[in-house]
N, C-alpha and C. Protein backbone atom coordinates (compact mmCIF):
# COMPACT_ATOMS: atom_id res chain seq x y z
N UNK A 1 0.85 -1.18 0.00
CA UNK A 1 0.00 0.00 0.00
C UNK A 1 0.88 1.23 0.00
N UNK A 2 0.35 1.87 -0.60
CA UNK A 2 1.03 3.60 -0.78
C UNK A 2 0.22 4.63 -0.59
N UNK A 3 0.98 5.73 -0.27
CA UNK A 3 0.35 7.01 -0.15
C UNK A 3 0.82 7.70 -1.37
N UNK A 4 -0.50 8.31 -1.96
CA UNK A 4 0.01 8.57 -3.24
C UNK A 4 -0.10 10.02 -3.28
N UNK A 5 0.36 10.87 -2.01
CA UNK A 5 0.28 11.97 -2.04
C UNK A 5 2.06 12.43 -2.11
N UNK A 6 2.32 13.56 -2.23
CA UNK A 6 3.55 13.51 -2.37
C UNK A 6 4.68 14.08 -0.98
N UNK A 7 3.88 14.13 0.19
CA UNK A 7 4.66 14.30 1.16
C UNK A 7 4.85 15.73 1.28
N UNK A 8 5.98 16.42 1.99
CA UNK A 8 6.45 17.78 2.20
C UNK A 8 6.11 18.66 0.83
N UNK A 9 6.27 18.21 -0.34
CA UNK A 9 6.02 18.60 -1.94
C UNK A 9 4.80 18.93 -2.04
N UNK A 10 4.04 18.03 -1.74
CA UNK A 10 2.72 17.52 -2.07
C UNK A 10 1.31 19.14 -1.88
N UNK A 11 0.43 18.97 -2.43
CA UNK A 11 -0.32 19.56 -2.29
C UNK A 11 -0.97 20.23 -0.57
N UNK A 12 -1.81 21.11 -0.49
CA UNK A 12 -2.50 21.16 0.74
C UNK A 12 -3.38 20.11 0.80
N UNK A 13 -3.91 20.33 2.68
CA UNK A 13 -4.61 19.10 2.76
C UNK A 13 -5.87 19.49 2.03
N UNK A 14 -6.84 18.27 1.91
CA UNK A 14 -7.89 18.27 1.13
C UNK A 14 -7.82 18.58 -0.11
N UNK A 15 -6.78 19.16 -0.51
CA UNK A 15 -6.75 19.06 -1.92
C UNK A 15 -6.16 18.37 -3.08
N UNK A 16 -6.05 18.46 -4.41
CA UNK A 16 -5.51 17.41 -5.39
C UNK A 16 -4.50 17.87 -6.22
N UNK A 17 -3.92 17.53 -6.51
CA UNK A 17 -2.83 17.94 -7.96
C UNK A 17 -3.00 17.06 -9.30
N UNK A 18 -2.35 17.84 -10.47
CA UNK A 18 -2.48 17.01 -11.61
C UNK A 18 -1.34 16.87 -11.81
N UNK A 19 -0.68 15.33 -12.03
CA UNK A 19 0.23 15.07 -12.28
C UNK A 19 0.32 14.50 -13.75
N UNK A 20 0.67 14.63 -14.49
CA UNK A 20 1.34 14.61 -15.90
C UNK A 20 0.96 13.29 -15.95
N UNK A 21 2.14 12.32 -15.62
CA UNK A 21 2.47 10.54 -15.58
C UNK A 21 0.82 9.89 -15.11
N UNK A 22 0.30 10.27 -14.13
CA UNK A 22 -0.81 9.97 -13.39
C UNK A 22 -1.98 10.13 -13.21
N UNK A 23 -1.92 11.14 -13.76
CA UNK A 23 -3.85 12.17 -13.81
C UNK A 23 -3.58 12.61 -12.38
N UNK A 24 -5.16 13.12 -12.39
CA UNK A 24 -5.31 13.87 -10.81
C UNK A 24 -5.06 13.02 -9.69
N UNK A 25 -4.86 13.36 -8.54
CA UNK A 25 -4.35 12.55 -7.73
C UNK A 25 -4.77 13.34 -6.20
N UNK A 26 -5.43 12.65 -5.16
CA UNK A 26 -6.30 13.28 -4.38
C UNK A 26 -4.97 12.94 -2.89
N UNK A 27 -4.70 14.15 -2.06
CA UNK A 27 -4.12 14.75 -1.30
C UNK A 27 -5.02 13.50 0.01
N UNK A 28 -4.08 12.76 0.91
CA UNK A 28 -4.63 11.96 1.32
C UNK A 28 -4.66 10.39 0.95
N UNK A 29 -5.16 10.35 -0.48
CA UNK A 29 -5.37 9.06 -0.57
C UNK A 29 -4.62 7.69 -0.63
N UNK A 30 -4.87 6.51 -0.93
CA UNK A 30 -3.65 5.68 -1.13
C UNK A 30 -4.70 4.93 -1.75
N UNK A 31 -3.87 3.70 -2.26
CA UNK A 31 -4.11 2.75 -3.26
C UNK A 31 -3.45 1.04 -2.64
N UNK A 32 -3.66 0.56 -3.19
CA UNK A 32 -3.07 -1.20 -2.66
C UNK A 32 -3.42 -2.06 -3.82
N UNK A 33 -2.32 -3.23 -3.29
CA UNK A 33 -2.62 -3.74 -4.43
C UNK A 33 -3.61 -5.33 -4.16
N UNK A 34 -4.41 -5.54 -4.57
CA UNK A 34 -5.27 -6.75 -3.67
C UNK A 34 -4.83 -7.85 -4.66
N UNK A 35 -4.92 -9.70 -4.28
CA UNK A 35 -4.87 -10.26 -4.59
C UNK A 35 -6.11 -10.98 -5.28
N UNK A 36 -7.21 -11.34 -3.90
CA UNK A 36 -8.42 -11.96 -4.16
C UNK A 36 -9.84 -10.77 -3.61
N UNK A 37 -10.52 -11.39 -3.69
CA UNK A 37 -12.22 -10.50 -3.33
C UNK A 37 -12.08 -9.88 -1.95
N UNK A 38 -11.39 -11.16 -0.88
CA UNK A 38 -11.46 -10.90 0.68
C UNK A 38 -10.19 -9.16 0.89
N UNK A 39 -9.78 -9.25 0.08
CA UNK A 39 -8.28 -8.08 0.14
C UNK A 39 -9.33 -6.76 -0.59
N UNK A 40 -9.93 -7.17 -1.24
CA UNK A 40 -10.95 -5.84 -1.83
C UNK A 40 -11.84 -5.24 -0.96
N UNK A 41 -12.89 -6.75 -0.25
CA UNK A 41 -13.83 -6.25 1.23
C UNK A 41 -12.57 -5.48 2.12
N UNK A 42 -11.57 -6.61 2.79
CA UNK A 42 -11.19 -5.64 3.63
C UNK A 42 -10.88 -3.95 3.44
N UNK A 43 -10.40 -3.59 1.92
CA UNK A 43 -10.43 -2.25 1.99
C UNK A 43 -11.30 -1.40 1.85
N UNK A 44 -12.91 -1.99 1.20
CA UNK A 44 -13.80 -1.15 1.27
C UNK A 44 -14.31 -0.81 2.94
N UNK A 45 -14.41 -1.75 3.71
CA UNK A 45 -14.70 -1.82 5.48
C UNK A 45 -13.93 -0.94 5.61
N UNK A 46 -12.80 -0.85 5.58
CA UNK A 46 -11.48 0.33 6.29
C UNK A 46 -11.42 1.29 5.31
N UNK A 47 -12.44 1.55 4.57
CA UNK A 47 -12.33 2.47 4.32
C UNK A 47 -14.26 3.49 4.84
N UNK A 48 -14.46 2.53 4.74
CA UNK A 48 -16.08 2.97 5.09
C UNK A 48 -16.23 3.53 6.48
N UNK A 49 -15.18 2.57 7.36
CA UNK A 49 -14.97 3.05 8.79
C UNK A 49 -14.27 4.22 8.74
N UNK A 50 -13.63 4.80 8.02
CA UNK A 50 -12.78 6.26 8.26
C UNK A 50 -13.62 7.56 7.89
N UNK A 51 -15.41 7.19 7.41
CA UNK A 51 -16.56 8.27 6.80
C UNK A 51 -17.13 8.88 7.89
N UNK A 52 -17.37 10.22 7.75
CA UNK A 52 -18.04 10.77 8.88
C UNK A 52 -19.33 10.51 8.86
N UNK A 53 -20.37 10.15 9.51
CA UNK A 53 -21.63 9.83 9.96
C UNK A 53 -22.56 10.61 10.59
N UNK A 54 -23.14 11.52 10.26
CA UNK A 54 -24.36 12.38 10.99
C UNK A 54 -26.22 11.62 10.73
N UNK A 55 -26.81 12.07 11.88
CA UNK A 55 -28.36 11.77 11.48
C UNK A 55 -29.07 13.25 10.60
N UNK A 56 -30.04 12.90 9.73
CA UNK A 56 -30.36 13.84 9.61
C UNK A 56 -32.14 13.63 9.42
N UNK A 57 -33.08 14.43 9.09
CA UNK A 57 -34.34 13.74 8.98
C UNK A 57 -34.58 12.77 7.98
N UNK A 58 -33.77 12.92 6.62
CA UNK A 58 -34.35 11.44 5.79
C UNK A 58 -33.37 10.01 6.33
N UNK A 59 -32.31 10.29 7.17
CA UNK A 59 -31.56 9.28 6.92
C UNK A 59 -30.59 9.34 8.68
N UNK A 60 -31.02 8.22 9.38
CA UNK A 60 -29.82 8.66 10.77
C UNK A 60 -28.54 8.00 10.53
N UNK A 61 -28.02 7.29 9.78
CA UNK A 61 -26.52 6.99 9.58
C UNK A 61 -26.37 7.71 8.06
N UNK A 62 -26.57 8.91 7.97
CA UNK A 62 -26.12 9.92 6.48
C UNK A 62 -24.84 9.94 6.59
N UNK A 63 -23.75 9.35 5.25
CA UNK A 63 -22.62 10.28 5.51
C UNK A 63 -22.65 11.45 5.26
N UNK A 64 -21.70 11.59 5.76
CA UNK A 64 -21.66 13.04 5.82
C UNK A 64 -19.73 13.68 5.08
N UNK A 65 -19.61 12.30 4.20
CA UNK A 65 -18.20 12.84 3.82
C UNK A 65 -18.31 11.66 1.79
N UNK A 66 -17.46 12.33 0.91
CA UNK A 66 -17.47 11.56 0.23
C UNK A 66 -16.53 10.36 0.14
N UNK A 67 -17.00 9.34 -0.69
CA UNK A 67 -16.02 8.55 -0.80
C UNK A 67 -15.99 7.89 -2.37
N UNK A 68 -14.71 7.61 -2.84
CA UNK A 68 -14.06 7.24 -4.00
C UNK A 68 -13.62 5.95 -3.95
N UNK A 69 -13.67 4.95 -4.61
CA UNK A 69 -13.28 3.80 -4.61
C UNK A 69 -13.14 3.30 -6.19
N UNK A 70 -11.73 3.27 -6.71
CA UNK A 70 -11.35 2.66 -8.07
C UNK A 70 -10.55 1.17 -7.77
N UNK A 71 -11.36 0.53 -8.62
CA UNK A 71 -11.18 -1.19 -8.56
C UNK A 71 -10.23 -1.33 -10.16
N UNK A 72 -8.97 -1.19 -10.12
CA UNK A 72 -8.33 -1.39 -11.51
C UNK A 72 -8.05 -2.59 -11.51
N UNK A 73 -8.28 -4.08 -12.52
CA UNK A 73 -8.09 -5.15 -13.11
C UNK A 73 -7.08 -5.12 -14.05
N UNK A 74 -6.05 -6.21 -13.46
CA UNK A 74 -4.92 -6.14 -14.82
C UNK A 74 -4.68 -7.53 -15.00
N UNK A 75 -4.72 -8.09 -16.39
CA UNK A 75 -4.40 -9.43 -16.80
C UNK A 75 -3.41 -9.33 -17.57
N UNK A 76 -2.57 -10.23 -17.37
CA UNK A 76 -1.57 -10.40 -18.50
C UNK A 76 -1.40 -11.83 -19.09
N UNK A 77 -1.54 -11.97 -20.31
CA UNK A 77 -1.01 -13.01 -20.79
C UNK A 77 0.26 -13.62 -21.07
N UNK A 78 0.77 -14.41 -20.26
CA UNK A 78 2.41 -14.58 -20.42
C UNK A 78 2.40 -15.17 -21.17
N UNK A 79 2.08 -16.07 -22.15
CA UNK A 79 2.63 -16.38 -23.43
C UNK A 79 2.76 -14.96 -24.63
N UNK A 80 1.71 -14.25 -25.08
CA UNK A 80 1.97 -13.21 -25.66
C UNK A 80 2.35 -11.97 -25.27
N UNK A 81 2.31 -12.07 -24.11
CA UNK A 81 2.48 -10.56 -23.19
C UNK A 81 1.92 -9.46 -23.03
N UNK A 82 0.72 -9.73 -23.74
CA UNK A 82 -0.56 -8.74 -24.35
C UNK A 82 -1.66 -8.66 -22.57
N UNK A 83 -1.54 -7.29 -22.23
CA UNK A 83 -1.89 -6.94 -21.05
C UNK A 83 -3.54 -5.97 -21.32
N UNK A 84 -4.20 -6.84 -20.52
CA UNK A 84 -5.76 -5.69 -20.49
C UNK A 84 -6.20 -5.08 -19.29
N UNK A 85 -6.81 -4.27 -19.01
CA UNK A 85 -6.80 -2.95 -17.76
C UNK A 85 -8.39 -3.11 -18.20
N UNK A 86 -8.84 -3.40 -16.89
CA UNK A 86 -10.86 -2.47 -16.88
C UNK A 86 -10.54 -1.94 -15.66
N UNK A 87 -11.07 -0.70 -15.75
CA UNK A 87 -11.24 -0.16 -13.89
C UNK A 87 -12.75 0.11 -14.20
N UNK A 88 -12.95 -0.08 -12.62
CA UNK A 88 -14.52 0.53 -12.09
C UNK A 88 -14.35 1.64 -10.73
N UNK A 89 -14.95 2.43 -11.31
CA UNK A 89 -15.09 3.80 -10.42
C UNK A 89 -16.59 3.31 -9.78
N UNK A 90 -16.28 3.97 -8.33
CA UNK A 90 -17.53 3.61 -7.12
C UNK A 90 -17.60 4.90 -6.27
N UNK A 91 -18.38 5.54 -6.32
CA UNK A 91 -18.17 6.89 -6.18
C UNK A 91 -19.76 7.33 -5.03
N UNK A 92 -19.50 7.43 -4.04
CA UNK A 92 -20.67 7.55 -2.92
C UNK A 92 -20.32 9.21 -2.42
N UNK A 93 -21.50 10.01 -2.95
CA UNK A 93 -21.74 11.26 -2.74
C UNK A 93 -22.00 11.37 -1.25
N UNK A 94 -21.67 12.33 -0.11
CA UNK A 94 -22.07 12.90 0.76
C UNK A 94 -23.50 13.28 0.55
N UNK A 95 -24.75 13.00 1.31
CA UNK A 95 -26.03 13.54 1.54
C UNK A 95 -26.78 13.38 0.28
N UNK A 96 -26.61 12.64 -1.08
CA UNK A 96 -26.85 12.27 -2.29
C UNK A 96 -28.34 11.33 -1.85
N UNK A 97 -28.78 11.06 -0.78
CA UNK A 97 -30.28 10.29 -0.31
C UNK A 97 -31.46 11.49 -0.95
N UNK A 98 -30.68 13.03 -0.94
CA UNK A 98 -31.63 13.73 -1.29
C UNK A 98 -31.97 13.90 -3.05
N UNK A 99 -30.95 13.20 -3.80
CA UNK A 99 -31.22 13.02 -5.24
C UNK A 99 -32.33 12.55 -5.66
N UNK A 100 -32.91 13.44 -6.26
CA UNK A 100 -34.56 12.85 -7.10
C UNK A 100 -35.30 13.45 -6.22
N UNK A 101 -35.39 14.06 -4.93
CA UNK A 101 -36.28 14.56 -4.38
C UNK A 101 -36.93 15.58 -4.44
N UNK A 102 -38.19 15.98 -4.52
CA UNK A 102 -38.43 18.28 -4.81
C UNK A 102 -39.64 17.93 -6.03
């Protein structure tokens, strides 16, 4: 696991930089590399546990913070060496219970 912020260099907190090599890159975050499904749960849990939580009238466990979660897949074929990439973006809005409502 890494922190993919850049340290003393690095941006302010809460915020992001664009890095050239990398795309945007969020101040804070880190990445890992999982093997099987159980290495994926454990990081969505530890990461769900680090969300702030308020009640509000539609909802008493609302977060109250966003959260980002990219699942990148890499296969490689070692006989040809021909490598394929799918990512899935999982993206849980802060207070978003109120979407569609009015």
């Amino acid at each position: 696991e890494k922190n993919t912020a850049d340290g003393a260099g690095g941006p302010p907190s809460g915020g992001s930089h664009n890095n050239n090599n990398e795309g945007v890159r969020l101040h804070g975050a880190s990445e890992a590399c999982c093997f099987d499904e159980s290495d994926v749960i454990s990081l969505l849990v530890r990461g769900n546990a680090c969300r702030t939580v308020s009640s509000t009238k539609m909802n008493t466990d609302s977060s109250r913070s966003h959260a980002i979660f990219i699942l990148k897949i890499e296969q490689k074929d070692n006989i040809t060496g021909i490598s394929k990439v799918s990512q899935l973006q999982m993206i849980d809005m802060a207070g978003s219970e109120l979407g569609g409502k009015g």
